[in-house]
Protein backbone atom coordinates (compact mmCIF):
# COMPACT_ATOMS: atom_id res chain seq x y z
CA UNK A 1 0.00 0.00 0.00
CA UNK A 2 1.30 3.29 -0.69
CA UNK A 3 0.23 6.45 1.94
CA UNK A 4 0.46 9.92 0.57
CA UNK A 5 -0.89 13.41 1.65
CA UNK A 6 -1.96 14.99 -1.59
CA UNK A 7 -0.39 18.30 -2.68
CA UNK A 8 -1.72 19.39 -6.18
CA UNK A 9 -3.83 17.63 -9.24
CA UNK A 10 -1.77 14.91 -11.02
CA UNK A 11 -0.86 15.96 -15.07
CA UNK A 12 -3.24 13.50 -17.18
CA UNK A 13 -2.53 12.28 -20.51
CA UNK A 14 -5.75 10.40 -20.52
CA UNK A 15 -4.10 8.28 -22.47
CA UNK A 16 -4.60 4.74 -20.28
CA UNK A 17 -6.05 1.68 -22.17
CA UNK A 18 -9.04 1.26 -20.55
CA UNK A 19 -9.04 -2.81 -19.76
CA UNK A 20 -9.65 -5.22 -16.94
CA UNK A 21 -8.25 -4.71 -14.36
CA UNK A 22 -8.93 -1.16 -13.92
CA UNK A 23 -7.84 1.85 -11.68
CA UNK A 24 -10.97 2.98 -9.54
CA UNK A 25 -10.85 6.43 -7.57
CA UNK A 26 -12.98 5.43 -4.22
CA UNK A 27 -13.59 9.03 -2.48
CA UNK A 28 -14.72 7.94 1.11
CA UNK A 29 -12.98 5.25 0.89
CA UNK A 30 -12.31 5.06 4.39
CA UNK A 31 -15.27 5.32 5.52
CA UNK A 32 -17.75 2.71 6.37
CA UNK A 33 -19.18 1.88 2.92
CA UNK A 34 -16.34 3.10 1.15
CA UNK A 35 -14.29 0.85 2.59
CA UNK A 36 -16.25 -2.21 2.09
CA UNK A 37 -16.65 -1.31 -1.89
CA UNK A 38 -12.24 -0.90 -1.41
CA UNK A 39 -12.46 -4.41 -0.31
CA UNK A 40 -14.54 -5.44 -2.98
CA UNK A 41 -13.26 -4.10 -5.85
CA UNK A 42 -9.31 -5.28 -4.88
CA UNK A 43 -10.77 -8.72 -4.37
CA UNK A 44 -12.30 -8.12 -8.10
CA UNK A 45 -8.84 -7.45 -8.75
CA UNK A 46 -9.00 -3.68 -9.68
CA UNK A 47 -6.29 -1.31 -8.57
CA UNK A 48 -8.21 1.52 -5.77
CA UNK A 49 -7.04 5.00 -4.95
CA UNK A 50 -8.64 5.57 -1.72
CA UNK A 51 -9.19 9.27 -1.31
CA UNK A 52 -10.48 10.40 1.93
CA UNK A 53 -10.07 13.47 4.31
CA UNK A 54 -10.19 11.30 7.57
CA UNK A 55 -13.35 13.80 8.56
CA UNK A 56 -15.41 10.60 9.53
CA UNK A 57 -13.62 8.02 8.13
CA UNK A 58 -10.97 5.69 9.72
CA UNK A 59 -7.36 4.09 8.82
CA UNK A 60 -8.51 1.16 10.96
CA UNK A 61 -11.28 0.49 8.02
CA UNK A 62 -8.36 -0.32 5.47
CA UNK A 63 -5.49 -1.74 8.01
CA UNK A 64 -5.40 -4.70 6.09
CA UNK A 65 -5.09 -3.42 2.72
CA UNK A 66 -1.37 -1.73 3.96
CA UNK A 67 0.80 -4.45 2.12
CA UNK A 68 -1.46 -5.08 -0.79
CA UNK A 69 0.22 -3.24 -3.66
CA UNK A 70 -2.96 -2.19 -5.58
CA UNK A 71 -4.21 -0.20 -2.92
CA UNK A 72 -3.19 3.36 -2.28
CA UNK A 73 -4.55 5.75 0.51
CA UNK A 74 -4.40 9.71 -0.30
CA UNK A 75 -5.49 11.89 2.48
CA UNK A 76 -7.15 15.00 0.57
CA UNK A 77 -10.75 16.55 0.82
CA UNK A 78 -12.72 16.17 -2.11
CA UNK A 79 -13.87 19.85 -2.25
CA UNK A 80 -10.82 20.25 -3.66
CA UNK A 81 -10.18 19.94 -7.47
CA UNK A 82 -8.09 16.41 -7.92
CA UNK A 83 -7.28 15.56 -11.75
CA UNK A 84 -6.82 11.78 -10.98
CA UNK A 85 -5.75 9.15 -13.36
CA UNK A 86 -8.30 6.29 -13.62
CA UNK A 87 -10.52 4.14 -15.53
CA UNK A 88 -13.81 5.02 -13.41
CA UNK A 89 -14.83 6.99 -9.87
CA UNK A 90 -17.21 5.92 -7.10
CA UNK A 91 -17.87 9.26 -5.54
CA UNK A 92 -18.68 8.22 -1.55
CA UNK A 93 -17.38 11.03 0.32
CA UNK A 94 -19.57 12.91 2.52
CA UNK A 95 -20.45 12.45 6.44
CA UNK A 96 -23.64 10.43 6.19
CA UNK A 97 -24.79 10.11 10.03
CA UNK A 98 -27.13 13.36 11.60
CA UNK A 99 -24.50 14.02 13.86
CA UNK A 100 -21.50 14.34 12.20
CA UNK A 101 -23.18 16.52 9.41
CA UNK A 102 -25.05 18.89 11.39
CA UNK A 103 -21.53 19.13 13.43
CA UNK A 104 -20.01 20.98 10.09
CA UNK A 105 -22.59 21.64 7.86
CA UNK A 106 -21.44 24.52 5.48
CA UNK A 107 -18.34 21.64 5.01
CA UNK A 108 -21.60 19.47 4.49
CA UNK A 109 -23.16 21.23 1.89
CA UNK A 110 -19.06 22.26 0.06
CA UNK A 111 -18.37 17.99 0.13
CA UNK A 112 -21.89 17.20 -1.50
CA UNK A 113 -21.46 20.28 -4.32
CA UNK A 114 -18.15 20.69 -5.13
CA UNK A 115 -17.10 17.73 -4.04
CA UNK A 116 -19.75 16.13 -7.26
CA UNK A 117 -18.33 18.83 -9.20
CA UNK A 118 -14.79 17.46 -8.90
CA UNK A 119 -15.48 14.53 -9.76
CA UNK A 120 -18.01 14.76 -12.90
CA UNK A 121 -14.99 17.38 -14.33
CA UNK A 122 -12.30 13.94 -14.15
CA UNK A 123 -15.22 11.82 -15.60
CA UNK A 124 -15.88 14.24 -18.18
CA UNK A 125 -12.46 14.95 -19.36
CA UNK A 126 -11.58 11.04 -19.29
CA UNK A 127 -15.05 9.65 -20.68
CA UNK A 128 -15.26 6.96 -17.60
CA UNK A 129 -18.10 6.20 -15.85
CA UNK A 130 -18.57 8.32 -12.60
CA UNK A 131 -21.15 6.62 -9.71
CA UNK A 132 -22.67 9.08 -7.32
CA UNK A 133 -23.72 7.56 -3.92
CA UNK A 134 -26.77 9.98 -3.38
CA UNK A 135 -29.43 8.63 -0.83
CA UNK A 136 -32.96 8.15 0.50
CA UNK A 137 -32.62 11.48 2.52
CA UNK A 138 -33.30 13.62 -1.16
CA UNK A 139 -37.00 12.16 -0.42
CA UNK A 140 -37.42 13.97 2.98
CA UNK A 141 -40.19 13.32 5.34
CA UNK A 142 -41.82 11.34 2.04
CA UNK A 143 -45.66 11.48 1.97
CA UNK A 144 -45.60 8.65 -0.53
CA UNK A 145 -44.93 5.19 0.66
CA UNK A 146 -42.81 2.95 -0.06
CA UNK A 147 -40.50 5.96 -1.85
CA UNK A 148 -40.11 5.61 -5.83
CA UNK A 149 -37.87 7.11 -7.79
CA UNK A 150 -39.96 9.19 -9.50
CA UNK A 151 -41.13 10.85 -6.22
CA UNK A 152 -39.65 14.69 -5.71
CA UNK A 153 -39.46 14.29 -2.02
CA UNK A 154 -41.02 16.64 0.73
CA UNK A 155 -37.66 17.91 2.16
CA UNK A 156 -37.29 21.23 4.52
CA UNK A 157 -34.73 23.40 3.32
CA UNK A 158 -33.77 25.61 5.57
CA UNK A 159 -34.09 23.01 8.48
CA UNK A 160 -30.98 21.44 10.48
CA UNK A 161 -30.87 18.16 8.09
CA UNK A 162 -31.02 20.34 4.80
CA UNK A 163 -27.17 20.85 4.65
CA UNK A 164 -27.21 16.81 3.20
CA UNK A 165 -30.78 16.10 1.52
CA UNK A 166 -30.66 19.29 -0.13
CA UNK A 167 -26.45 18.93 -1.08
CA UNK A 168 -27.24 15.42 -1.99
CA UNK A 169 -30.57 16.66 -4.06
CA UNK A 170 -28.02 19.38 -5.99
CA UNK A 171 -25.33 16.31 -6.50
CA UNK A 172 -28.09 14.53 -8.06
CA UNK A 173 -28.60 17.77 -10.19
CA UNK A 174 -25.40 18.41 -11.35
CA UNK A 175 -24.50 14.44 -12.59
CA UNK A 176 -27.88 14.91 -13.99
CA UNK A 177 -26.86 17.82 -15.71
CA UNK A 178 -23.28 16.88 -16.80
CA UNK A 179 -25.14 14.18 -18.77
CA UNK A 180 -27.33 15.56 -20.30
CA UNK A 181 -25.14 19.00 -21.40
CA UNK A 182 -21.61 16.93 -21.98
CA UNK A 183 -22.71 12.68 -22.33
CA UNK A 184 -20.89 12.04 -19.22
CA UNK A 185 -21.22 8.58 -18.38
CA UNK A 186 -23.41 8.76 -14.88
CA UNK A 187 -24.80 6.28 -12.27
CA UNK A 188 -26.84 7.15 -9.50
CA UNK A 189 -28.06 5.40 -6.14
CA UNK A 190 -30.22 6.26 -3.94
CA UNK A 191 -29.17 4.59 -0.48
CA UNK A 192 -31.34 3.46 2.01
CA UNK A 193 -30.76 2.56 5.92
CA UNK A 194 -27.49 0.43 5.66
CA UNK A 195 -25.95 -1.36 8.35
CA UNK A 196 -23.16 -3.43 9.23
CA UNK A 197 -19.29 -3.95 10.33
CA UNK A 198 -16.88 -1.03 10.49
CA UNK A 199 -19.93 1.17 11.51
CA UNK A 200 -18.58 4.01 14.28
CA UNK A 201 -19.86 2.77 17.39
CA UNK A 202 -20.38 6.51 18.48
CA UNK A 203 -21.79 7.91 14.68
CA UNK A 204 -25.16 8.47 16.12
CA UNK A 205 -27.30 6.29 13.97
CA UNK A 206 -29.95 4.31 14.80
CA UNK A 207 -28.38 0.93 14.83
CA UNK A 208 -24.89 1.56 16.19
CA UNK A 209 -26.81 3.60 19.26
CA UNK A 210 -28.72 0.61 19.86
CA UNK A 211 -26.38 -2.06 19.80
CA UNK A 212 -23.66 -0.16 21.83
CA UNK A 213 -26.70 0.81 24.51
CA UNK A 214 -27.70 -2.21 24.79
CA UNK A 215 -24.09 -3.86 25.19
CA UNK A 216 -23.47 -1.30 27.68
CA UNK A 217 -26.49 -2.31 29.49
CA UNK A 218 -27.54 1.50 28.92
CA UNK A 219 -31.26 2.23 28.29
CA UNK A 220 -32.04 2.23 24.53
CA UNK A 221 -32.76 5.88 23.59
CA UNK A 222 -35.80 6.28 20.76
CA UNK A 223 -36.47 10.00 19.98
CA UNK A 224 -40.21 10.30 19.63
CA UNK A 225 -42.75 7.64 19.61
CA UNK A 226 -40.89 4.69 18.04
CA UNK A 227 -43.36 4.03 15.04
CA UNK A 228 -41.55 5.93 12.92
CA UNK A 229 -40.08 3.42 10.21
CA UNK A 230 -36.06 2.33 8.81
CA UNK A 231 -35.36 -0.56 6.22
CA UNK A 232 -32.20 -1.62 7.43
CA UNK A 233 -29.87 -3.22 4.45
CA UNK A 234 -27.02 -5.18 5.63
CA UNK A 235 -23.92 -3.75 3.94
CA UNK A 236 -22.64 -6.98 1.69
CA UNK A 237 -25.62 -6.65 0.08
CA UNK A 238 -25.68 -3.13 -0.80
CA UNK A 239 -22.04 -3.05 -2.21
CA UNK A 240 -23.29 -5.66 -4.69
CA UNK A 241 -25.84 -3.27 -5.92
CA UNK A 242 -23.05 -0.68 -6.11
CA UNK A 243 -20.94 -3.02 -8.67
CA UNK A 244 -23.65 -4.08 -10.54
CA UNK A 245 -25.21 -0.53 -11.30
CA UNK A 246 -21.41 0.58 -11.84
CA UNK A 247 -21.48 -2.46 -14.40
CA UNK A 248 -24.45 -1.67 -16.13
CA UNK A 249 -24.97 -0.44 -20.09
CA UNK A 250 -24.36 3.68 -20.05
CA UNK A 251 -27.94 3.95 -20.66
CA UNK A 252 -29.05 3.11 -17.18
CA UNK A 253 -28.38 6.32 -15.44
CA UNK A 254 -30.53 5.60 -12.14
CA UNK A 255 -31.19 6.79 -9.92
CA UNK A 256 -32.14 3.85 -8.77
CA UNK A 257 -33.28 2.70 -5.13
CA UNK A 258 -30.95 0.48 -2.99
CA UNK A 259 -31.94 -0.72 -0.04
CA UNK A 260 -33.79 -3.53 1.57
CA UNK A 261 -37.71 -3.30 1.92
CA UNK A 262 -38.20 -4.72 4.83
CA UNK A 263 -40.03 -2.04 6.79
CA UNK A 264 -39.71 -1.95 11.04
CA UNK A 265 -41.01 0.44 13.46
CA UNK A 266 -38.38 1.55 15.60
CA UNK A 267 -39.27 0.29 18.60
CA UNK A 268 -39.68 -3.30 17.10
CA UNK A 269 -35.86 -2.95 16.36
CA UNK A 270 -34.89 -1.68 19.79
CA UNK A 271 -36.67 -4.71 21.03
CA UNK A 272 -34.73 -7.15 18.49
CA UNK A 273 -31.74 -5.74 19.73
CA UNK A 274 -32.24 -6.29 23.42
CA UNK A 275 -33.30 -9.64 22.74
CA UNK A 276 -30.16 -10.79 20.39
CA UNK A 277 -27.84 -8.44 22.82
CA UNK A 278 -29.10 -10.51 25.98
CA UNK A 279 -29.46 -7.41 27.42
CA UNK A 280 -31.30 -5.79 30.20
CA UNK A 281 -31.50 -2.50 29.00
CA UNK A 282 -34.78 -0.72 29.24
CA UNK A 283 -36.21 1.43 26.17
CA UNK A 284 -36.71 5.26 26.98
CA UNK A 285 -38.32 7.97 25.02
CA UNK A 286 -36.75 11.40 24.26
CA UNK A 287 -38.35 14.39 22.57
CA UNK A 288 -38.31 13.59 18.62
CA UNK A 289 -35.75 15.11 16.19
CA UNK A 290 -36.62 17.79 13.63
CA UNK A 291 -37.49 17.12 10.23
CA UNK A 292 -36.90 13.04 11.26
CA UNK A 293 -38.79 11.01 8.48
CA UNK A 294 -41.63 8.98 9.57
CA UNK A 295 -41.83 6.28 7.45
CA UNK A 296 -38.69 4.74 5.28
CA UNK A 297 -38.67 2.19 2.67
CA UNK A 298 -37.50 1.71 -0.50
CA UNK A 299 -39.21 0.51 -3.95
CA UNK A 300 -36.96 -1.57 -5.53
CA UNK A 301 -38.92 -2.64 -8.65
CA UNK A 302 -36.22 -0.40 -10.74
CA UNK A 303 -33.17 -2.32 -9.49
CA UNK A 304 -34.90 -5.90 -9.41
CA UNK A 305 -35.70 -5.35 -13.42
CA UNK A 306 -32.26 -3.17 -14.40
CA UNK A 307 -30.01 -4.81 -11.91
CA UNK A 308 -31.17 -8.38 -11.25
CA UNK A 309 -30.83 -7.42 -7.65
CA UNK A 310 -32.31 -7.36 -4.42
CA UNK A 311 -30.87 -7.67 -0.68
CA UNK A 312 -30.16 -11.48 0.41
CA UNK A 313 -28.87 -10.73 3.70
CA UNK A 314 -31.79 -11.29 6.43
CA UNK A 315 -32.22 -8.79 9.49
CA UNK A 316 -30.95 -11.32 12.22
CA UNK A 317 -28.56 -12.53 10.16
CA UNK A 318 -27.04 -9.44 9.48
CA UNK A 319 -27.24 -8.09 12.89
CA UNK A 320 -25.49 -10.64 14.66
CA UNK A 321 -22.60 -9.64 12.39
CA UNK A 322 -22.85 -6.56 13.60
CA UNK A 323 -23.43 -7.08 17.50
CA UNK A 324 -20.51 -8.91 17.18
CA UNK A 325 -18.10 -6.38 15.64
CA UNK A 326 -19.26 -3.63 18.15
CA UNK A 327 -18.89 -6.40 20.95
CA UNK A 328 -15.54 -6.08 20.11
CA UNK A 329 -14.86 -2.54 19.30
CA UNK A 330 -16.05 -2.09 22.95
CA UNK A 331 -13.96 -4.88 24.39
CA UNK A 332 -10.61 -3.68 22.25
CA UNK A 333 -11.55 0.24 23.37
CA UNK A 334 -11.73 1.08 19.26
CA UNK A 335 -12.72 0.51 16.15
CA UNK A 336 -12.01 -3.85 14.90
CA UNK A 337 -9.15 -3.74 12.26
CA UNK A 338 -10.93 -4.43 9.23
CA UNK A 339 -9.70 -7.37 8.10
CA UNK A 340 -11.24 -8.99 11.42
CA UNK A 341 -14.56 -8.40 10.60
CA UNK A 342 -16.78 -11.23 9.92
């Protein structure tokens, strides 16, 4: 593995054969889905630059990758132009969890916009296919249910959440746009409730809160009634969709909906999770967050028909995966190095 801080946009001939193996840009790619699709991709055999400002992401989540020669890590922030030299771009970076973007959200808002911008102007100048991990947040507080993509969304924006739907919304626009002004080769997903291994144990979602409560023997904190509603995708699964949209004819642009259906009240989870946890933690009710969506879950007709694909992974199943790796995140005082994860 090669570690570099990056100083200034690499000279491009953009003259590379484009064959198999290729040379995939990853931005995120420390972070918790980005390093999972690392993993995936150097298993396919593929050489990844993981780019990543280490805002929310982790060198723990690619530890293993340090002697593997067709991985390189480049600390640099995405909002920042980078003229990189490779055969196609999965563009992951952006805090994802309330918390951490409500911390910084002007940064928010820059990493969403400029940080699409960046990369559509290296997938327009090399004619490779750029993927654009948008997600289920551009539908808001949805008042249709389950969420199609052809639903606008009902999304407040001038509320505390707006710094990511709405940057996510104006990514959307802008790969949208660079499409249909320049041809740039464009995929778009629209990510739904994802769980999994290499989660932050303290990155304020619902399911690492609840599992590290609950190990804790803590009580299990649900802000408002708990029938609001999550479809929780384990995170195998939804890295498969990733490749397989990436791997799709140009002409299937999404975006397209990926996530698992399954629909659970809140409060039926928090239960699950004491129950697999063995724990005695009791379930307490705080004052609801603003703007929080009532109801979650995705339509996945589109990426059953385009894709062939929907999310194998069962809820328990998944889970104890999880449980497990935060089991021992708490028992090692940090994140698991990666390569330990089951």
């Amino acid at each position: 593995m090669t570690v570099r801080q990056f100083e200034s946009p690499r000279v491009t001939s953009y003259s590379r054969t484009h064959t198999n193996p290729k040379r995939i840009l990853v931005t995120g790619g420390a972070g918790f889905l980005g390093s999972h699709l690392c993993d995936r991709l150097i298993g396919e055999g593929h050489e990844v630059l993981c780019l990543d400002n280490l805002q929310t992401g982790h060198r723990s989540n690619f530890a293993h990758l340090v002697n593997n020669p067709r991985f390189e890590f480049i600390e640099h922030d995405v909002t920042v132009p980078h003229g990189m030299d490779v055969d196609a771009i999965y563009n992951l970076a952006c805090p994802a969890s309330p918390p951490d973007y409500q911390a910084e959200p002007i940064q928010t808002t820059k990493t969403c916009v400029l940080g699409a911008l960046n990369v559509l102007e290296v997938a327009k100048a090399r004619g490779i296919k750029v993927f654009q991990a948008s997600t289920s947040e551009v539908y808001g507080d949805p008042t249709a249910h389950p969420q199609l993509e052809g639903y606008w969304g009902n999304v407040n924006p001038v509320g505390p959440r707006a710094c990511y739907d709405e940057g996510k919304r104006c990514a959307e626009s802008l790969f949208f746009d660079y499409h249909r002004q320049y041809g740039t080769r464009i995929k778009v997903a629209r990510i739904f409730n994802t769980y999994g291994p290499r989660m932050r144990p303290d990155d304020g979602r619902v399911v690492s809160n609840f599992i590290v409560q609950a190990l804790k023997g803590e009580d299990l904190t649900i802000y408002g009634d708990g029938l609001q509603t999550r479809s929780f995708c384990y995170v195998d699964d939804l890295i498969e969709g990733f490749v397989r949209l990436m791997a799709s004819p140009d002409t299937v642009t999404g975006p397209i909906n990926l996530g698992n259906p399954g629909e659970f009240t809140i409060s039926d989870f928090a239960y699950m999770v004491v129950e697999m946890t063995g724990s005695r933690s009791r379930i307490v009710h705080l004052p609801a967050s603003i703007d929080d969506p009532h109801r979650r879950q995705p339509n996945i007709e589109r990426a059953r028909e385009t894709l062939d694909w929907e999310p194998k992974v069962p809820l328990a199943e998944g889970l104890a995966k999880t449980i497990d790796y935060f089991d021992r995140c708490l028992s090692e005082g940090g994140p698991v190095a990666a390569g330990s994860a089951a």
